[in-house]
N, C-alpha and C. Protein backbone atom coordinates (compact mmCIF):
# COMPACT_ATOMS: atom_id res chain seq x y z
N UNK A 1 -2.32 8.69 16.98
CA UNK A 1 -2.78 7.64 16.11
C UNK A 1 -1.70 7.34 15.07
N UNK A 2 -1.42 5.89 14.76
CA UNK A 2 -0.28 5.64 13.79
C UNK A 2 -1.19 5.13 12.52
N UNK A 3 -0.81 5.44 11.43
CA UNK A 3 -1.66 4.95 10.25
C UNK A 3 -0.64 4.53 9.33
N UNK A 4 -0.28 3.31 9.17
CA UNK A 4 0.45 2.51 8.14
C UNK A 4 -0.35 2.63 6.69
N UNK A 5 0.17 3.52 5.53
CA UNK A 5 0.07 3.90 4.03
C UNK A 5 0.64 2.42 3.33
N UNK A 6 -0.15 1.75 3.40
CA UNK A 6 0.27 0.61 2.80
C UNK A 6 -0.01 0.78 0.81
N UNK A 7 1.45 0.62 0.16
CA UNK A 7 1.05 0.59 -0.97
C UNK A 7 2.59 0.19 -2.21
N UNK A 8 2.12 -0.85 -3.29
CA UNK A 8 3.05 -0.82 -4.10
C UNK A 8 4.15 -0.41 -4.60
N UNK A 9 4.89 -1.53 -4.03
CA UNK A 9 6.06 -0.69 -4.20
C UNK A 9 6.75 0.19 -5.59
N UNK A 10 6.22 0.10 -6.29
CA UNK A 10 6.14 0.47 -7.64
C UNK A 10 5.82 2.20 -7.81
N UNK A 11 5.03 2.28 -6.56
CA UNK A 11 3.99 3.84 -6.61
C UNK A 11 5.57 4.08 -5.52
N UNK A 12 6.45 3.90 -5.03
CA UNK A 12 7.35 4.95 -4.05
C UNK A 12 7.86 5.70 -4.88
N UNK A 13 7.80 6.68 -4.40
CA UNK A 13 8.44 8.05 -4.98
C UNK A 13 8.01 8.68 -5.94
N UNK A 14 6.56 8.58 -5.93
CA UNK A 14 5.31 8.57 -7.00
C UNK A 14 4.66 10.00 -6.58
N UNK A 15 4.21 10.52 -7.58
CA UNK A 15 2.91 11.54 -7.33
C UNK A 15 1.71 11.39 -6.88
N UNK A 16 1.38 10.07 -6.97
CA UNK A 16 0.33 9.40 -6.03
C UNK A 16 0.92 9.09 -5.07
N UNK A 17 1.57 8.25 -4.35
CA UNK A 17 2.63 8.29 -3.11
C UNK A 17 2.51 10.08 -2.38
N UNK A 18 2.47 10.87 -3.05
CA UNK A 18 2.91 12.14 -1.99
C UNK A 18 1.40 12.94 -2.09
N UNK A 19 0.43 12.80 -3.34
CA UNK A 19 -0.50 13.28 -3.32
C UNK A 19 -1.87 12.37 -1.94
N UNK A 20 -1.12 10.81 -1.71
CA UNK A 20 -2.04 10.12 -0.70
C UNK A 20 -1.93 10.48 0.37
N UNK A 21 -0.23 10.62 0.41
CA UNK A 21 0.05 11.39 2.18
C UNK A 21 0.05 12.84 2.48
N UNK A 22 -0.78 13.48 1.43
CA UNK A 22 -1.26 14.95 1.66
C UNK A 22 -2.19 14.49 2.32
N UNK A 23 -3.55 13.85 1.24
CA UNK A 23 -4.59 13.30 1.76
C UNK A 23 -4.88 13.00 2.95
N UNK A 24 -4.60 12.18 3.30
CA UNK A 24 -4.49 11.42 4.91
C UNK A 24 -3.71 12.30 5.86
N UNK A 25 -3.34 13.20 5.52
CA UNK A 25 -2.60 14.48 6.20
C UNK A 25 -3.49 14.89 6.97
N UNK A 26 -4.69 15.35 6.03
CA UNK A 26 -5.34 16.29 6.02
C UNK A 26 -6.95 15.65 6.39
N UNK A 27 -6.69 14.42 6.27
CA UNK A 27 -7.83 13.67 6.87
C UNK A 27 -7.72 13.15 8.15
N UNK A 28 -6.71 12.99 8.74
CA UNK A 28 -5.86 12.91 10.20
C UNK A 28 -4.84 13.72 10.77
N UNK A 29 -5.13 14.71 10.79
CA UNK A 29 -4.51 15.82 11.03
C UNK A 29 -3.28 15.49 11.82
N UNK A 30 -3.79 15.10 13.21
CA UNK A 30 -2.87 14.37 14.39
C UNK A 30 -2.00 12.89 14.03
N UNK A 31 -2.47 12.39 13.54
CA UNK A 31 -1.95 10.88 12.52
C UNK A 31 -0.49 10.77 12.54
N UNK A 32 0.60 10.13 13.30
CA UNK A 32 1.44 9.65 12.31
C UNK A 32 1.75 8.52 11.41
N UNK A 33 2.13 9.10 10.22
CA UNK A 33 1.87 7.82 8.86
C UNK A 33 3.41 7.40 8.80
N UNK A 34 3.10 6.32 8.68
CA UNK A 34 4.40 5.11 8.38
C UNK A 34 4.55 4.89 7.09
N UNK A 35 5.19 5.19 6.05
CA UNK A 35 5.14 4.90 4.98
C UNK A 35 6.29 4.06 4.75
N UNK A 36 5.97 2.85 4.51
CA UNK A 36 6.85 1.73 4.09
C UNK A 36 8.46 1.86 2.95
N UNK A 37 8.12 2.86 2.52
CA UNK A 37 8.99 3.80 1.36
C UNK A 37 10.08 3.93 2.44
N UNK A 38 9.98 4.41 3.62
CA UNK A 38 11.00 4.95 3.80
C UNK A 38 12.12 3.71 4.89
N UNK A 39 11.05 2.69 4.88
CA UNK A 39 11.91 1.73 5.79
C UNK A 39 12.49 1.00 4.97
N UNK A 40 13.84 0.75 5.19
CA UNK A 40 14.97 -0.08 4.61
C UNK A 40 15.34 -1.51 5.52
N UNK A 41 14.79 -2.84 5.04
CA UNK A 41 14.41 -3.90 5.63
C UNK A 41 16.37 -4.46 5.66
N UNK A 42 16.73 -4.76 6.48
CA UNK A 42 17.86 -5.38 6.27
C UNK A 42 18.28 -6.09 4.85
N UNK A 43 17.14 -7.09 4.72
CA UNK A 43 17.11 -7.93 3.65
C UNK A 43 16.08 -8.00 2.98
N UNK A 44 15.86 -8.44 1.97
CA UNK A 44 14.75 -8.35 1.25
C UNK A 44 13.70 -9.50 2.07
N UNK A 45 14.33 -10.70 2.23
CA UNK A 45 13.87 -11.86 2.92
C UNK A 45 13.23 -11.62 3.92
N UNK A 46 13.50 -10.52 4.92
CA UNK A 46 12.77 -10.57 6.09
C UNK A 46 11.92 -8.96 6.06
N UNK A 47 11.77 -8.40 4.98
CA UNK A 47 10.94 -7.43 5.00
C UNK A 47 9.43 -7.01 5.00
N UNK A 48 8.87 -8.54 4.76
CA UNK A 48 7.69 -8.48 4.63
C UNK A 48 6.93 -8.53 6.54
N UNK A 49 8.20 -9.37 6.65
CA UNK A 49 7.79 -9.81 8.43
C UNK A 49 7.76 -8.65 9.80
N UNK A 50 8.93 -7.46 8.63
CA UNK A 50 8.73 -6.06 9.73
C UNK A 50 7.95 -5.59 9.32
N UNK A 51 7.13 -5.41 8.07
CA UNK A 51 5.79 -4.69 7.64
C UNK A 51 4.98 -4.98 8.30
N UNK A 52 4.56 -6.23 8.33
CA UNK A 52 3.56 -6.71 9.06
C UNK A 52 3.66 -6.28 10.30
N UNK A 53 4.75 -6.55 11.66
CA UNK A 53 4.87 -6.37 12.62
C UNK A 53 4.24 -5.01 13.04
N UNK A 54 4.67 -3.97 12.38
CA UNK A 54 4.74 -2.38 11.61
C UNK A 54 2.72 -2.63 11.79
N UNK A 55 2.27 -3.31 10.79
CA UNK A 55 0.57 -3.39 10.60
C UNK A 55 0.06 -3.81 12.08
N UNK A 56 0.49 -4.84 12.60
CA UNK A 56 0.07 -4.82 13.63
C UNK A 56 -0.40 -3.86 14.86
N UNK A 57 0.28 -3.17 14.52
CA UNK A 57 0.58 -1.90 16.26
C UNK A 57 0.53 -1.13 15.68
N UNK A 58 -0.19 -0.99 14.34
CA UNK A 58 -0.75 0.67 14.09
C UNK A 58 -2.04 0.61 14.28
N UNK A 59 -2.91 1.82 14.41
CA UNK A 59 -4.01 1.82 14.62
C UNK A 59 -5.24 1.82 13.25
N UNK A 60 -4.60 2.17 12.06
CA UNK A 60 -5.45 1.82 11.19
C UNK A 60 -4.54 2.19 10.16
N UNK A 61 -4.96 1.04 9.15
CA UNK A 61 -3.87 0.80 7.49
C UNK A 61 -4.84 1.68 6.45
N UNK A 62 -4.31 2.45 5.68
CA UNK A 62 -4.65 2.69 4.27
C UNK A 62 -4.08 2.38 3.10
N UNK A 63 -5.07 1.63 2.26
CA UNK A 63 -4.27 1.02 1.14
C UNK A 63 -4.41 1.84 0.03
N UNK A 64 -3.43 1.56 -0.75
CA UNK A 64 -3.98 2.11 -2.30
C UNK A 64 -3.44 1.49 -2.86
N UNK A 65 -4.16 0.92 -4.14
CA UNK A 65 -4.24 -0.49 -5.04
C UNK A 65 -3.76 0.12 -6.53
N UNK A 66 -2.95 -1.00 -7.34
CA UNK A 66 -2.93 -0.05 -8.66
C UNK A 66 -3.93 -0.17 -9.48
N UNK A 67 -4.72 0.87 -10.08
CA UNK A 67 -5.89 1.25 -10.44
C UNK A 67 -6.09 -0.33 -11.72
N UNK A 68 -7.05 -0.76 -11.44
CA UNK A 68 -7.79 -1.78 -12.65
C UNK A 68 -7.33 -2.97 -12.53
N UNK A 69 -6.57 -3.16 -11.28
CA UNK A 69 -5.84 -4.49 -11.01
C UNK A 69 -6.21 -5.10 -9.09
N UNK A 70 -6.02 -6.23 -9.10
CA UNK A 70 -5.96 -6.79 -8.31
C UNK A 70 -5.27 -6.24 -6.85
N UNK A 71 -5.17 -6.67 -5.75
CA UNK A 71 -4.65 -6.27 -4.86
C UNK A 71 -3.01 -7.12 -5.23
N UNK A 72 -1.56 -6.38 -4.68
CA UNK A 72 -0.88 -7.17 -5.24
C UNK A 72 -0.05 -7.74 -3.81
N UNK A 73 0.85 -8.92 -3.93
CA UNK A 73 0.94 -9.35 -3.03
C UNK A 73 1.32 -8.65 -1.87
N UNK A 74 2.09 -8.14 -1.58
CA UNK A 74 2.61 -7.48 -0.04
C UNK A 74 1.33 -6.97 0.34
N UNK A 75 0.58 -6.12 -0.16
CA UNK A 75 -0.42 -5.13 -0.07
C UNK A 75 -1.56 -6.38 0.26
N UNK A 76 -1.73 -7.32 -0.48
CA UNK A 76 -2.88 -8.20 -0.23
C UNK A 76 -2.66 -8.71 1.12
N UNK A 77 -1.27 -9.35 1.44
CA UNK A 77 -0.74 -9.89 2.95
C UNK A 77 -1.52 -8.97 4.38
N UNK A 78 -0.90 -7.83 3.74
CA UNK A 78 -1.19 -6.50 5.11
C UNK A 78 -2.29 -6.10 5.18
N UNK A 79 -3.15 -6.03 4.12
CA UNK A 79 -4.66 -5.91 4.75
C UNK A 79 -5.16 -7.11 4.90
N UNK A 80 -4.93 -7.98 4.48
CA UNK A 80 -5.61 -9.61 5.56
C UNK A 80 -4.95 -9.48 6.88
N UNK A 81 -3.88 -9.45 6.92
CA UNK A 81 -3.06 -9.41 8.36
C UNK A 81 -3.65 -8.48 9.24
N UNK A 82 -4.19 -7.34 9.08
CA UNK A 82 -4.41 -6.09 9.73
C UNK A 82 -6.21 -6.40 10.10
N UNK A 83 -6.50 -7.20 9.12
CA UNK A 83 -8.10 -7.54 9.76
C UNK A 83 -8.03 -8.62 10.46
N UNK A 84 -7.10 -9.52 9.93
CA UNK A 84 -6.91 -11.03 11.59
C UNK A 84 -6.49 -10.22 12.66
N UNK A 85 -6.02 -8.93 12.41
CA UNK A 85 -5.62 -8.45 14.36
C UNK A 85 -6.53 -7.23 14.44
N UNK A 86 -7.61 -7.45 13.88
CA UNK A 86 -8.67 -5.94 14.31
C UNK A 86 -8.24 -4.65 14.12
N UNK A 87 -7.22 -4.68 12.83
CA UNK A 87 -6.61 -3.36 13.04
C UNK A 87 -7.94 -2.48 12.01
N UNK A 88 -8.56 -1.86 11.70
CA UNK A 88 -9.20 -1.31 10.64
C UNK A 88 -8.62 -0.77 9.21
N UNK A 89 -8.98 -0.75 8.47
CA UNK A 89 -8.21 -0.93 6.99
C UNK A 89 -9.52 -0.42 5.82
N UNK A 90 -8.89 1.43 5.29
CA UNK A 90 -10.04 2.07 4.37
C UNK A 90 -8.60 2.03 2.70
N UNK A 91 -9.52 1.52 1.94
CA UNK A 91 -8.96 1.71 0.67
C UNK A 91 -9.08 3.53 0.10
N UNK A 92 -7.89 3.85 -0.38
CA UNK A 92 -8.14 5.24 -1.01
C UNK A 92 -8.71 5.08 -2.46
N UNK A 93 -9.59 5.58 -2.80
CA UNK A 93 -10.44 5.34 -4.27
C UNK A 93 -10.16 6.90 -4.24
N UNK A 94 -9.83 7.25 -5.40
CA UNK A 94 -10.42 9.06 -5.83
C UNK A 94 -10.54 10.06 -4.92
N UNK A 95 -9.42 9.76 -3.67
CA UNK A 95 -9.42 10.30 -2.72
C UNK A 95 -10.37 10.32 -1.78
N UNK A 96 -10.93 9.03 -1.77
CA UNK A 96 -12.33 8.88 -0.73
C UNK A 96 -12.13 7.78 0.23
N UNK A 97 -12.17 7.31 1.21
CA UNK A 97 -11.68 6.27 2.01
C UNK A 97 -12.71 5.33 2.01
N UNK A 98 -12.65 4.58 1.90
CA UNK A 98 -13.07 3.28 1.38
C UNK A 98 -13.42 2.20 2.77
N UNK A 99 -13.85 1.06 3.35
CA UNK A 99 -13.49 0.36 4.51
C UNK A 99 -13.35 -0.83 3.64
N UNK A 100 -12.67 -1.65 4.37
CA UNK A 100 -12.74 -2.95 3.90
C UNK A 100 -12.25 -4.06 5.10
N UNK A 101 -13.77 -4.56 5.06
CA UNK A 101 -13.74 -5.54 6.10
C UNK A 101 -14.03 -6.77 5.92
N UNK A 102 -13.62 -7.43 4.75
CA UNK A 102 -13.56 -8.83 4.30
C UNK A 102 -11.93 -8.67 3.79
N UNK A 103 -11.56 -10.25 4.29
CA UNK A 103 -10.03 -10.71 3.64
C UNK A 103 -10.13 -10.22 1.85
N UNK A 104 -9.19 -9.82 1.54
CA UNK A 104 -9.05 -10.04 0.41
C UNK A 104 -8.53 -10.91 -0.96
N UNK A 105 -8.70 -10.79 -1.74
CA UNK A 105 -7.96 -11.61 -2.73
C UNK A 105 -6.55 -10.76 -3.38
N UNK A 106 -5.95 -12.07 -3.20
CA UNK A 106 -4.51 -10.52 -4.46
C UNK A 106 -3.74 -11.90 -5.14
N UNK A 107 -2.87 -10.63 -5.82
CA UNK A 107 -1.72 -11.70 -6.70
C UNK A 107 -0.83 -12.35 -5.96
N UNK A 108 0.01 -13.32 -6.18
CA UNK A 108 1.12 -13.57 -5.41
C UNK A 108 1.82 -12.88 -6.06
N UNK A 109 3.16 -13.72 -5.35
CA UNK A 109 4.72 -12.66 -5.52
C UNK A 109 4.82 -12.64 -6.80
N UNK A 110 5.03 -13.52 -7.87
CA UNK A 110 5.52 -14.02 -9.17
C UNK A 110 4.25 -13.32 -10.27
N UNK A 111 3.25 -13.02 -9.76
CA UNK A 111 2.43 -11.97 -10.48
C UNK A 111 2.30 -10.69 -10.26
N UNK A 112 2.87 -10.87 -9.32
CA UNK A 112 2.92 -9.29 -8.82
C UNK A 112 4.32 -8.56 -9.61
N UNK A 113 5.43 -9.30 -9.58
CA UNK A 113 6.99 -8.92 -10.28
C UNK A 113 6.86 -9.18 -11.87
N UNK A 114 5.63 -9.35 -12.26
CA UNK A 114 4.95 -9.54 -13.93
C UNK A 114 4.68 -8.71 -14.17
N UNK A 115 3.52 -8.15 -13.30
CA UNK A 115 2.50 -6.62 -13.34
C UNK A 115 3.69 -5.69 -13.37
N UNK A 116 4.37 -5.28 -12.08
CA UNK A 116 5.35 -4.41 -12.23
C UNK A 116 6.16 -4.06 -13.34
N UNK A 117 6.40 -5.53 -13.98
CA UNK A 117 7.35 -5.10 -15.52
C UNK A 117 6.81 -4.56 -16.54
N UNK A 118 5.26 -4.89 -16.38
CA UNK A 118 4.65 -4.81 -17.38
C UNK A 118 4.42 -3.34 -17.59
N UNK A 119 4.09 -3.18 -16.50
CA UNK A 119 3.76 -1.31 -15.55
C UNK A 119 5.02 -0.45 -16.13
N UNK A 120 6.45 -0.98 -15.87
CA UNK A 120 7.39 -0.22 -16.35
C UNK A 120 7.57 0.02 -17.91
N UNK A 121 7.36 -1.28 -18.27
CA UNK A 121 7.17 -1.15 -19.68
C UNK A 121 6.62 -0.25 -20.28
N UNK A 122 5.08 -0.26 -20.42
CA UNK A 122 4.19 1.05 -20.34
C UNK A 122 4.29 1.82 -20.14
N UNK A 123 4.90 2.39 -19.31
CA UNK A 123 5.02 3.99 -18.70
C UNK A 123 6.34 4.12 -19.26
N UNK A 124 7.58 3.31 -20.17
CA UNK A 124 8.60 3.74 -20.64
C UNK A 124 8.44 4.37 -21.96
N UNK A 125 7.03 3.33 -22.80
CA UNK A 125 6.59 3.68 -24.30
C UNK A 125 5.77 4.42 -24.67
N UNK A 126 5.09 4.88 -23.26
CA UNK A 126 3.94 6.01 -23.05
C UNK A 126 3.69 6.83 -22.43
N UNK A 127 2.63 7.45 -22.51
CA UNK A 127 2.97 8.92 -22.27
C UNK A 127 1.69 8.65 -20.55
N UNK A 128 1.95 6.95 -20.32
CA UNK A 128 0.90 7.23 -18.74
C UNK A 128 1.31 8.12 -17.78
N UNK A 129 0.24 8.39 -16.82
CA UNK A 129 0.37 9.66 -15.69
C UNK A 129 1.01 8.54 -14.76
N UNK A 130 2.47 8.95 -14.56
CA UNK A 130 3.35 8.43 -13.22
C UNK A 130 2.47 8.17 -12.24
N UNK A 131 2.11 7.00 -11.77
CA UNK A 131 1.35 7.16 -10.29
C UNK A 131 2.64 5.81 -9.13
């Protein structure tokens, strides 16, 4: 079974990033997880189009959203994309898997590269838990 860890790029190299793919480790024992972190897209331009490809021909996506916010764009793309091709798609909440089987709503690109600054900002002047 292939399970695409779909999640913000913001969370790579995160303690949530390695604490999700314990999780799903250990919730799919046999599973291999694709974590988008580690693929290096030629270009930025055409990276969204191997993710997707990537969502397609896995057997089920897990997302994880940044907590109190919207779905953000890439992440919003790949779980709509992954339910137009029947792929199945569980959100991680509190370490609990979630389903989600309606399209979703998210930010676009230009709110999504807002949130992120905003995110860095915050976590530069404060003392938030790295996720």
């Amino acid at each position: 079974m292939n399970i695409y860890y779909a999640h913000p790029m913001i969370m790579y190299g995160s303690s949530t990033e390695s604490e999700d793919l314990k999780s799903i480790k250990k919730q799919f024992p046999e599973a291999v997880i694709i974590n988008p972190s580690n693929i290096k897209p030629e270009s930025i331009d055409n990276s969204m189009s191997i993710y997707l490809k990537i969502v397609k021909k896995s057997d089920l996506v897990i997302v994880r959203k940044i907590p109190y916010y919207s779905f953000t764009a890439g992440i919003g793309k790949e779980v709509n994309y992954a339910l137009k091709h029947a792929v199945p798609v569980f959100e991680i909440k509190n370490q609990n898997y979630i389903p989600i089987k309606k399209p979703v709503e998210y930010l676009g690109r230009i709110e999504t590269v807002k949130l992120f600054e905003k995110i860095r900002i915050n976590k530069k002047y404060s003392k938030l838990r790295s996720f």
